[in-house]
C-alpha atoms as a PDB file:
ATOM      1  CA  UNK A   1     112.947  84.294  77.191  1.00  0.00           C
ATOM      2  CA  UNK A   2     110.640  87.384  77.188  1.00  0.00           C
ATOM      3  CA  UNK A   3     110.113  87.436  73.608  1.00  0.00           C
ATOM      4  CA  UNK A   4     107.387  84.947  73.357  1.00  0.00           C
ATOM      5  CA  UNK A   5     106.798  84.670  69.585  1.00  0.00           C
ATOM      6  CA  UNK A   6     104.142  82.837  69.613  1.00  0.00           C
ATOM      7  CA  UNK A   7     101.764  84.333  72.795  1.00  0.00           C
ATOM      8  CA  UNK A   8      98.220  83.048  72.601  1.00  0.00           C
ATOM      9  CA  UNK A   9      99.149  80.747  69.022  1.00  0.00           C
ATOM     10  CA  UNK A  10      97.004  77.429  69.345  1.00  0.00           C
ATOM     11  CA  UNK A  11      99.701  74.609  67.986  1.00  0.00           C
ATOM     12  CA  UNK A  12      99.650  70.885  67.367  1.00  0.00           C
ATOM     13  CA  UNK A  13     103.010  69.149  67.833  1.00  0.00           C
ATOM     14  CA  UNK A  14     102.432  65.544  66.709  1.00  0.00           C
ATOM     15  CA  UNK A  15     105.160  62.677  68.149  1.00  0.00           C
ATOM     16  CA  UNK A  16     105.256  64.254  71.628  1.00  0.00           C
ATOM     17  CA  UNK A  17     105.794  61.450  73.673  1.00  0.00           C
ATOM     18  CA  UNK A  18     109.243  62.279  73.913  1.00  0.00           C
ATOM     19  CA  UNK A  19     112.648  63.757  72.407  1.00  0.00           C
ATOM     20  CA  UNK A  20     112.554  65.872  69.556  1.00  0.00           C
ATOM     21  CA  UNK A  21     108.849  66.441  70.242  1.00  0.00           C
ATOM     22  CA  UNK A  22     108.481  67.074  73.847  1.00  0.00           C
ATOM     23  CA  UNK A  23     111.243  69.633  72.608  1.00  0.00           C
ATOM     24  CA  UNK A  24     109.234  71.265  70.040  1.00  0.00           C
ATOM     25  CA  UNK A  25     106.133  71.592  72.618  1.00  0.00           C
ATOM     26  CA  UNK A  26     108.917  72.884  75.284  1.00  0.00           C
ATOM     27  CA  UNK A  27     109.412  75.633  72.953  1.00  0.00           C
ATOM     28  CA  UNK A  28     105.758  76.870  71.988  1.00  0.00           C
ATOM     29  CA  UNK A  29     105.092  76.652  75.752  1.00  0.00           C
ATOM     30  CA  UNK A  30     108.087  78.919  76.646  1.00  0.00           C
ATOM     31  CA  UNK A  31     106.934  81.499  73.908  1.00  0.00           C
ATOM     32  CA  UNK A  32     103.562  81.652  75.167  1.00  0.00           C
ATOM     33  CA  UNK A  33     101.825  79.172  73.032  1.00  0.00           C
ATOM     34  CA  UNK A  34      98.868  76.712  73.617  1.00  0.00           C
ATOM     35  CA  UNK A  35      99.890  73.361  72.462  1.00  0.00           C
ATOM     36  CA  UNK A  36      98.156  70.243  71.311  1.00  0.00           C
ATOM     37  CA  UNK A  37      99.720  67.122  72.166  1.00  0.00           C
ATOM     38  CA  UNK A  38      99.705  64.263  70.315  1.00  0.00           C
ATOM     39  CA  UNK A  39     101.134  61.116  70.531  1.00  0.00           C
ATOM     40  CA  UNK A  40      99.477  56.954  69.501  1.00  0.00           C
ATOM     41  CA  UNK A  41      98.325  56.162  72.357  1.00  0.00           C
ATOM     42  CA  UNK A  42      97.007  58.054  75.404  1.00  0.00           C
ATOM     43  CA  UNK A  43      99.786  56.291  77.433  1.00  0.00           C
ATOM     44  CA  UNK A  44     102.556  57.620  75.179  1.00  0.00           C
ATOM     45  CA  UNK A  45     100.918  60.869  75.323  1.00  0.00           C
ATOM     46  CA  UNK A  46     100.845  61.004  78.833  1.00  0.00           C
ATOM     47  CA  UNK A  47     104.770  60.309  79.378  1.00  0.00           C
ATOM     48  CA  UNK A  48     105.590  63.493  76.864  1.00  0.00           C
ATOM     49  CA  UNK A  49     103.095  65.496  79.414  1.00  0.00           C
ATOM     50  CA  UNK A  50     104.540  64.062  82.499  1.00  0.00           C
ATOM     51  CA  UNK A  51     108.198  65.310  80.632  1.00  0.00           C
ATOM     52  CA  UNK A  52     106.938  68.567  79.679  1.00  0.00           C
ATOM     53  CA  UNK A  53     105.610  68.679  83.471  1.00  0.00           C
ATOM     54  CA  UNK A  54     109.285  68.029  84.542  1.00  0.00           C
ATOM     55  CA  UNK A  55     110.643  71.065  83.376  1.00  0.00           C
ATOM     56  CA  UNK A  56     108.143  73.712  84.656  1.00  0.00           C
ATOM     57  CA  UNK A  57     105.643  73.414  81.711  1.00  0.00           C
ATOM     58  CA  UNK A  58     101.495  73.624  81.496  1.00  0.00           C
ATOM     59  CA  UNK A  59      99.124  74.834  79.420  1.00  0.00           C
ATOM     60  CA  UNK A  60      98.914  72.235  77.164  1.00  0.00           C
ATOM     61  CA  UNK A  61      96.160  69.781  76.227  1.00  0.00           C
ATOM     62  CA  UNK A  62      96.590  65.827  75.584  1.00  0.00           C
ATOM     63  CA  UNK A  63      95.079  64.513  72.323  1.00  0.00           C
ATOM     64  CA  UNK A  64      96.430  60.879  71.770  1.00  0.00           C
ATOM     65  CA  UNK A  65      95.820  59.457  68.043  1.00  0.00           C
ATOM     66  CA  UNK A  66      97.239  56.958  65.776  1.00  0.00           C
ATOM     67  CA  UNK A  67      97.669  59.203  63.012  1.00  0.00           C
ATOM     68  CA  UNK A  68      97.495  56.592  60.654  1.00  0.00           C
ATOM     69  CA  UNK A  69      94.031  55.916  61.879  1.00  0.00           C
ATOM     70  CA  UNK A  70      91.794  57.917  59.810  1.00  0.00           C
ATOM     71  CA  UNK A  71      89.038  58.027  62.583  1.00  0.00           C
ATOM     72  CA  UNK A  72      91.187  58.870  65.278  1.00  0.00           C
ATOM     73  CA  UNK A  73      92.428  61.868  63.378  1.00  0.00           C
ATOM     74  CA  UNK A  74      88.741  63.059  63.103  1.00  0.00           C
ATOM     75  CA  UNK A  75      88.504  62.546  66.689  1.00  0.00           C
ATOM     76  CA  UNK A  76      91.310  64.722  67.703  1.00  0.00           C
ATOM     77  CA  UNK A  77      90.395  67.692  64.987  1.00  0.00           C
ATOM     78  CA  UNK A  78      86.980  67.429  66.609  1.00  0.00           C
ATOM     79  CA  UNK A  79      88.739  67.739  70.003  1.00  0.00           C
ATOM     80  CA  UNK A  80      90.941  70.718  69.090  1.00  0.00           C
ATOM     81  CA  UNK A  81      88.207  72.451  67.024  1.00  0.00           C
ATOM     82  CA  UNK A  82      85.814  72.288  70.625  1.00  0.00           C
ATOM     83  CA  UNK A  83      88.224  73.358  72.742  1.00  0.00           C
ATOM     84  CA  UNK A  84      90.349  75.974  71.085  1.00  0.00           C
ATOM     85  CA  UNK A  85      87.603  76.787  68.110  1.00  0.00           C
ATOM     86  CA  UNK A  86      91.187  77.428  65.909  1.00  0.00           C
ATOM     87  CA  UNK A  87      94.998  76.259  64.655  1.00  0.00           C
ATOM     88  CA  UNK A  88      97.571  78.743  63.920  1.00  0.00           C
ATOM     89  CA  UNK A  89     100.523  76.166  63.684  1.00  0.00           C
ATOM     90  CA  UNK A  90     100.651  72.635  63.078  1.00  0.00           C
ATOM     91  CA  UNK A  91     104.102  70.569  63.821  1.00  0.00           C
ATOM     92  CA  UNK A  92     103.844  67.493  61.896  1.00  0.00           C
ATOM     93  CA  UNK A  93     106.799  65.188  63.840  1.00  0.00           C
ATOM     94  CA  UNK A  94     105.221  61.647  64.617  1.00  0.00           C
ATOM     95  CA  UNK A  95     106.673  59.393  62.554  1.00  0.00           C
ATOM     96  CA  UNK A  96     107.419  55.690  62.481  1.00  0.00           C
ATOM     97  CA  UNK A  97     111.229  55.201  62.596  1.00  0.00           C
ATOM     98  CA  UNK A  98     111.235  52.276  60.496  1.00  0.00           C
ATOM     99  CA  UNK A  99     113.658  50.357  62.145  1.00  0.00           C
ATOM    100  CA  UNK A 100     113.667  46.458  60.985  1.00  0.00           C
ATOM    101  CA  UNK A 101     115.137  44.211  58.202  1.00  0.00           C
ATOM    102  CA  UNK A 102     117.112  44.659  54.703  1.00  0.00           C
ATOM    103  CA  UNK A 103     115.699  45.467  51.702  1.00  0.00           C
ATOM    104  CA  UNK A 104     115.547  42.038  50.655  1.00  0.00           C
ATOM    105  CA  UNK A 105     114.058  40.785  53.552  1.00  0.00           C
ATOM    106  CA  UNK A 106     111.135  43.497  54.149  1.00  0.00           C
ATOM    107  CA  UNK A 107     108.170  42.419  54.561  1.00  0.00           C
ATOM    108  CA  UNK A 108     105.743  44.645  52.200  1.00  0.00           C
ATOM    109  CA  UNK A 109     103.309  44.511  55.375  1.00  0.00           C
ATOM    110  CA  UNK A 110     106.003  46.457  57.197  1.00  0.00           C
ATOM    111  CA  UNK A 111     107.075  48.449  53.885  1.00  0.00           C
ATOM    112  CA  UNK A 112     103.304  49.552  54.163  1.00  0.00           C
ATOM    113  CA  UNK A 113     102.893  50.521  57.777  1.00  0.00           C
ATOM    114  CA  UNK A 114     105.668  52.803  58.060  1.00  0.00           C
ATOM    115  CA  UNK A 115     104.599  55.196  55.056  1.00  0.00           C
ATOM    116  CA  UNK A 116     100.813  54.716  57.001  1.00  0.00           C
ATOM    117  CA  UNK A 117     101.921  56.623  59.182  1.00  0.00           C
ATOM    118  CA  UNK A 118     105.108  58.977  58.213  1.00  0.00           C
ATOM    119  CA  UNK A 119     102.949  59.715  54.575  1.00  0.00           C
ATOM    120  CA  UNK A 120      99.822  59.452  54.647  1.00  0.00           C
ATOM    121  CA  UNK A 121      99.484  60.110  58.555  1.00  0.00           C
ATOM    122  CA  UNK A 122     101.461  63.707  57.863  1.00  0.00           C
ATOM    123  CA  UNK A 123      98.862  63.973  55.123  1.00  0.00           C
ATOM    124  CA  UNK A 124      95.562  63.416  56.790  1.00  0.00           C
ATOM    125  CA  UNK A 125      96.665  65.688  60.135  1.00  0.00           C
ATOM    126  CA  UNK A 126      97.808  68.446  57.735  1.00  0.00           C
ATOM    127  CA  UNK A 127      94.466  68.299  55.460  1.00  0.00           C
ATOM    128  CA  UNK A 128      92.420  68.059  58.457  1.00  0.00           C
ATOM    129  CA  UNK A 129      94.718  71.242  59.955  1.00  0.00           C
ATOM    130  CA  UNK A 130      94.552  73.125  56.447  1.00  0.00           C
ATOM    131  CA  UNK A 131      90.609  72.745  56.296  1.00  0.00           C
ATOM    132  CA  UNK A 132      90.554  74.574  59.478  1.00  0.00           C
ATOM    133  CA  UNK A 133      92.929  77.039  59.019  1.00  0.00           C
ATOM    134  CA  UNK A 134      91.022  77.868  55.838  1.00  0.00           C
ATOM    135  CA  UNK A 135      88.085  78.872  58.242  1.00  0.00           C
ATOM    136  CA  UNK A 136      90.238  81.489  59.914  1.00  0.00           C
ATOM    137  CA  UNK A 137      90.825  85.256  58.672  1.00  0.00           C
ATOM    138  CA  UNK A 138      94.571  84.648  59.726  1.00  0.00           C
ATOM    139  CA  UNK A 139      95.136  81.258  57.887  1.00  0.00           C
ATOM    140  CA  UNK A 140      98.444  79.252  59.499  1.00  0.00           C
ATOM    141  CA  UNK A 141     101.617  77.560  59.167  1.00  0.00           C
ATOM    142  CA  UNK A 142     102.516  73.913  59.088  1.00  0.00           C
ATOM    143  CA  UNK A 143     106.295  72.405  59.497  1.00  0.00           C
ATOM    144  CA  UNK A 144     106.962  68.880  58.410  1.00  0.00           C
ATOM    145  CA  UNK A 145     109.667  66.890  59.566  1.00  0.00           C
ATOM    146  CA  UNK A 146     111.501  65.098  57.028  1.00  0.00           C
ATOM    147  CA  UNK A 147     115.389  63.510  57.738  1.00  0.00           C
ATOM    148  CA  UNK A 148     118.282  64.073  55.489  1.00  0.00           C
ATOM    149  CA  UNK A 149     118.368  60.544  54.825  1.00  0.00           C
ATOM    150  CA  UNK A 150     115.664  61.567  52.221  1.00  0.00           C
ATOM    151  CA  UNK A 151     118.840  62.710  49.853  1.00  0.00           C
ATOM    152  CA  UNK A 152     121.645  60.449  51.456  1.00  0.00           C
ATOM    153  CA  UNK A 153     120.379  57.312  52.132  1.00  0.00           C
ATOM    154  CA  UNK A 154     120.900  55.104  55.131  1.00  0.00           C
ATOM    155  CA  UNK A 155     121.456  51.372  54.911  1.00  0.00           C
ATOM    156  CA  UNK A 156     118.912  48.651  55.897  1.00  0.00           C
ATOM    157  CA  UNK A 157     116.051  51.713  56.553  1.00  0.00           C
ATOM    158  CA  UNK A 158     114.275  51.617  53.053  1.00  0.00           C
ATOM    159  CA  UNK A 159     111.245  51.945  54.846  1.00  0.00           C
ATOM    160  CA  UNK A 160     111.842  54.953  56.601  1.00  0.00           C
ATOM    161  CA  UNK A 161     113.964  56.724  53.823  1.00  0.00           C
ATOM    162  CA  UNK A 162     111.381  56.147  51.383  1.00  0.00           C
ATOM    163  CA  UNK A 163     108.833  58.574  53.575  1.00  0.00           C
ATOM    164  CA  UNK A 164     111.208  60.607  53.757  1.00  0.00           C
ATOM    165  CA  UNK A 165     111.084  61.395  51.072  1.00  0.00           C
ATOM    166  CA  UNK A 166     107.808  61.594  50.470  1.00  0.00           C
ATOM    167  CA  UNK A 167     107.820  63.923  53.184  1.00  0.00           C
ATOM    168  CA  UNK A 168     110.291  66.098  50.605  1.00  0.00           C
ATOM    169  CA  UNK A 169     107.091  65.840  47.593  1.00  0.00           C
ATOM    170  CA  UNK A 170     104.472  66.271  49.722  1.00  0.00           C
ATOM    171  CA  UNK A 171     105.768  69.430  51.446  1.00  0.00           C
ATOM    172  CA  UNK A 172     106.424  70.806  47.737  1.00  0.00           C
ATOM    173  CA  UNK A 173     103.044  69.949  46.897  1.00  0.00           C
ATOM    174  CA  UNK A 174     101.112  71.160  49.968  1.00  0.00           C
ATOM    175  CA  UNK A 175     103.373  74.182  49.387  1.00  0.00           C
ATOM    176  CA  UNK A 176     101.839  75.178  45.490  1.00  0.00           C
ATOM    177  CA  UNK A 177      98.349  74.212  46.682  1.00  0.00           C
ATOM    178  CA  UNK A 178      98.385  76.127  49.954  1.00  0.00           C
ATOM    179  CA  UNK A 179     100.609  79.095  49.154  1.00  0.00           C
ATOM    180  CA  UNK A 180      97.522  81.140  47.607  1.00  0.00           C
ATOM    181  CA  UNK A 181      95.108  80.674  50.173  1.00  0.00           C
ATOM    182  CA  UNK A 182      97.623  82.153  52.434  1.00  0.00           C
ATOM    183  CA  UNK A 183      99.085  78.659  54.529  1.00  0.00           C
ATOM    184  CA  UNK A 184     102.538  78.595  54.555  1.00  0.00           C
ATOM    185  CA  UNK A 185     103.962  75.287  54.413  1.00  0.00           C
ATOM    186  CA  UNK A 186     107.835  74.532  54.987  1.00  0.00           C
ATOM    187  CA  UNK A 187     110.088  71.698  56.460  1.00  0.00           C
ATOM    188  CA  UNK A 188     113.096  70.738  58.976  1.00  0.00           C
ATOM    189  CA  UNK A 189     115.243  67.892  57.863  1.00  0.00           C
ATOM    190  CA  UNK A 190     117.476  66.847  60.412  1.00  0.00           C
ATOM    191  CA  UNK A 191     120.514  64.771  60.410  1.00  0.00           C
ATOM    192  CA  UNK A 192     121.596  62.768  63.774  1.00  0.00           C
ATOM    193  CA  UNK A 193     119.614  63.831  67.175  1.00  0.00           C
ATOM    194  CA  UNK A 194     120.638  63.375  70.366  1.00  0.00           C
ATOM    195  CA  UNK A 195     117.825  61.032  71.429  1.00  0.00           C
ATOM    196  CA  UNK A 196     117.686  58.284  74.593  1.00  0.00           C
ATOM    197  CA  UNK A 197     118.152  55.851  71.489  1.00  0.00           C
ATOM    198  CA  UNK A 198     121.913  56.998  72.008  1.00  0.00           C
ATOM    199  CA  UNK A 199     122.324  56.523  75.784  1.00  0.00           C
ATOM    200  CA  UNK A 200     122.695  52.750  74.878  1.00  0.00           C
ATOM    201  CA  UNK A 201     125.332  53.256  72.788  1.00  0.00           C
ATOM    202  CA  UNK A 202     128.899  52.741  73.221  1.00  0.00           C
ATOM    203  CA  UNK A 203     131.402  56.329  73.211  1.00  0.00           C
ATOM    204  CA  UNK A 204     133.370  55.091  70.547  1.00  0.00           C
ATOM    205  CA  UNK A 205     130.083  54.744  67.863  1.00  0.00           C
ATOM    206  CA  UNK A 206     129.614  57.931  69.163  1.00  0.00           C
ATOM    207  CA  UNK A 207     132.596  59.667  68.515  1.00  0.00           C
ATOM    208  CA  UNK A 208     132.096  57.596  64.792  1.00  0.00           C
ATOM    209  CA  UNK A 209     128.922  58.996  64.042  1.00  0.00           C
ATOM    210  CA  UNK A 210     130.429  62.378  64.711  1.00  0.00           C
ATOM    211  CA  UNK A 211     132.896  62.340  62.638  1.00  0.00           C
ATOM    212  CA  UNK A 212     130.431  62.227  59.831  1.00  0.00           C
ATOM    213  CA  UNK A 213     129.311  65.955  60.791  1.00  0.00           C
ATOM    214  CA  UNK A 214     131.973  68.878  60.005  1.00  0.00           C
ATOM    215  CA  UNK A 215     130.670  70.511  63.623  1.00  0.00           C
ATOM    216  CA  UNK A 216     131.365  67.180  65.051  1.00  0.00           C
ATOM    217  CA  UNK A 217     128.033  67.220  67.264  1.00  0.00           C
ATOM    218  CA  UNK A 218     124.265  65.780  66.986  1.00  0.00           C
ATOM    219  CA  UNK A 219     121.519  68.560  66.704  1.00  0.00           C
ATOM    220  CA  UNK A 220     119.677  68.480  70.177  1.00  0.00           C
ATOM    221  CA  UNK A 221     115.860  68.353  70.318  1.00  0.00           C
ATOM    222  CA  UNK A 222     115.806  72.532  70.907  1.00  0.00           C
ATOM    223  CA  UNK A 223     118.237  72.943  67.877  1.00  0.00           C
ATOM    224  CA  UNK A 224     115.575  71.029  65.865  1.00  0.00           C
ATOM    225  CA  UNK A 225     113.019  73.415  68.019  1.00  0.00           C
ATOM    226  CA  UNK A 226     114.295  76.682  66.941  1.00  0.00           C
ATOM    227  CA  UNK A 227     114.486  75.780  63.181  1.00  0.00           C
ATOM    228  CA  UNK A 228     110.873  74.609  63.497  1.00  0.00           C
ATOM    229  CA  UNK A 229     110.454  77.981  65.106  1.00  0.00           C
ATOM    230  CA  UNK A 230     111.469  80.108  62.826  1.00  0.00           C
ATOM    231  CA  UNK A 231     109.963  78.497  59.791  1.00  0.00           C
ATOM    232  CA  UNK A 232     106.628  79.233  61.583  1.00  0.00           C
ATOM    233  CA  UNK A 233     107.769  83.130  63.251  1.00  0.00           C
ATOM    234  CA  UNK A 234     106.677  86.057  61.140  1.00  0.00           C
ATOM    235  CA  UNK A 235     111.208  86.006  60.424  1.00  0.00           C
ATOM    236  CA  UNK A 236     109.914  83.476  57.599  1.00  0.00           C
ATOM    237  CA  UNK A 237     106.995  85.368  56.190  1.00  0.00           C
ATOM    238  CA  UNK A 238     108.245  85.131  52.493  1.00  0.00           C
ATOM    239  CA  UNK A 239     109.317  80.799  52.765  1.00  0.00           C
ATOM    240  CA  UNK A 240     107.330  78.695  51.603  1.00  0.00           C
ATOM    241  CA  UNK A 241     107.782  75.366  49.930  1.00  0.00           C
ATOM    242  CA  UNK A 242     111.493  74.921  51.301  1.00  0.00           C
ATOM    243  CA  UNK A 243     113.180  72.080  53.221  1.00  0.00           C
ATOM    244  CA  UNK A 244     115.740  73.502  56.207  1.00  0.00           C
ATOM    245  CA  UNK A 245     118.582  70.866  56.780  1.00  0.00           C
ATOM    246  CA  UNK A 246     119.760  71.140  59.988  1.00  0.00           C
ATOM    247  CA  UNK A 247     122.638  68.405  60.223  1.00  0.00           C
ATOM    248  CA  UNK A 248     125.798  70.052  61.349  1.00  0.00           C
ATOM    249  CA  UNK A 249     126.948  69.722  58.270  1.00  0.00           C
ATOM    250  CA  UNK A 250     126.948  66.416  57.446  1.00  0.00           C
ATOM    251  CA  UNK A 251     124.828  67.084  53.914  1.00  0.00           C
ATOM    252  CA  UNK A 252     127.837  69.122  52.767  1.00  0.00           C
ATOM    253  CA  UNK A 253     130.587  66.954  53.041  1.00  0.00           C
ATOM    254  CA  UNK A 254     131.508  64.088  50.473  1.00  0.00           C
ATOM    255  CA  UNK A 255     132.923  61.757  52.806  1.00  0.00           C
ATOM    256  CA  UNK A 256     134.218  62.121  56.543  1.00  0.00           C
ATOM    257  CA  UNK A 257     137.689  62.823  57.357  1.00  0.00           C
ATOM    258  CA  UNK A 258     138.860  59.435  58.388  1.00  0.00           C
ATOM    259  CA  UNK A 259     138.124  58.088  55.096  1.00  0.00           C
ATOM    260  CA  UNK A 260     139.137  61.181  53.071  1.00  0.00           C
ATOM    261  CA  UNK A 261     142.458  60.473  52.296  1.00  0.00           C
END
């Protein structure tokens, strides 16, 4: 691509120890970016740089934090504020998928550490991010990723569909109290993504699952890239405060055609 969007941007892609955020990084780095990073632990961080490394990628800069850990988020703020001095773009992806018991059987202790992390993690990164974009004559952008399970809920994930949509408020709200200092603030909500979470599943599922999206196909971590993209190009100057669904459709249809009879 020769049109590199975002040449010399300094972005933070959070949750990029693999999938949908090693493709997010993939992207800035092909457009000329300097990216950030981040995944819990400075293992997990390491395998989305040793990915990135596998397709032809540098230029980026590991710093691993639990960003439900309110100290380690200072520490990697101080890291990116020594070394780059500045943050155009912030990618707020990490998030806890929340996978575990029914509603009736979840523990409040589990409840609890999976909006630590998808809530108030997305909220301590982007309030560290928006105090130092506020420093800066050219302000910044921040994307949150939410999940259309935030409007169409999925069973036995209350957990996860819960920060969801509190992903869907606090975008909205970072939105009205950003918007006049000049941050933009949007967010991708995906549907299904092809992740390795689907290599151990059987064809037939699926084949099921894509029957539940009109274009009959999973998003791909670069589809979910090039929404993120755009929402922080110059294409989406005038957005702000708006959730992108990118689901193949799924959001749009009342029931799939098996069942529609």
């Amino acid at each position: 691509m020769t049109d590199k969007r975002f040449q010399d941007k300094v972005v933070l892609v959070t949750g990029t120890s693999r999938n949908t955020g090693v493709g997010i990084a993939a992207l800035f780095l092909r457009e000329g970016a300097k990216v950030f990073i981040c995944s819990s632990t400075a293992a997990s961080t390491a395998k989305g740089a040793a990915l990135l490394h596998g397709m032809g990628l540098d230029g980026f800069i590991q710093v691993p934090a639990d960003i439900g850990d309110e100290e380690q988020v200072n520490q990697m703020f101080q890291t990116i504020d020594s070394q780059a001095g500045h943050l155009d773009i912030l990618v707020n992806n990490a998030c806890d998928q929340g996978i575990g018991k029914p509603f009736v059987e979840m523990e409040p202790a589990f409840f609890h550490k999976v909006l630590q992390t998808n809530v108030l993690g997305t909220f301590m990164v982007s309030q560290h991010a928006a105090r130092m974009m506020l420093r800066q004559e050219s302000r910044g952008i921040i994307v949150n990723l939410g999940s259309n399970v935030s409007m169409r809920a999925i069973r036995n994930r209350t957990a996860y569909v819960t920060s969801k949509g509190g992903i869907d408020a606090l975008t909205r709200s970072m939105a009205v109290d950003l918007g006049p200092k000049g941050i933009r603030v949007n967010e991708v909500a995906p549907g299904y993504i092809y992740t390795d979470r689907w290599d151990a599943l059987d064809e037939s599922l699926r084949t099921r699952r894509r029957m539940n999206c009109p274009l009959r196909k999973e998003a791909s971590a670069d589809d979910i890239a090039q929404a993120v993209a755009f929402l922080a190009s110059d294409a989406a100057a005038n957005i702000c405060g708006e959730r992108l669904v990118v689901d193949a459709g799924c959001s749009a249809q009342h029931m799939p055609e098996d069942v529609d009879k």
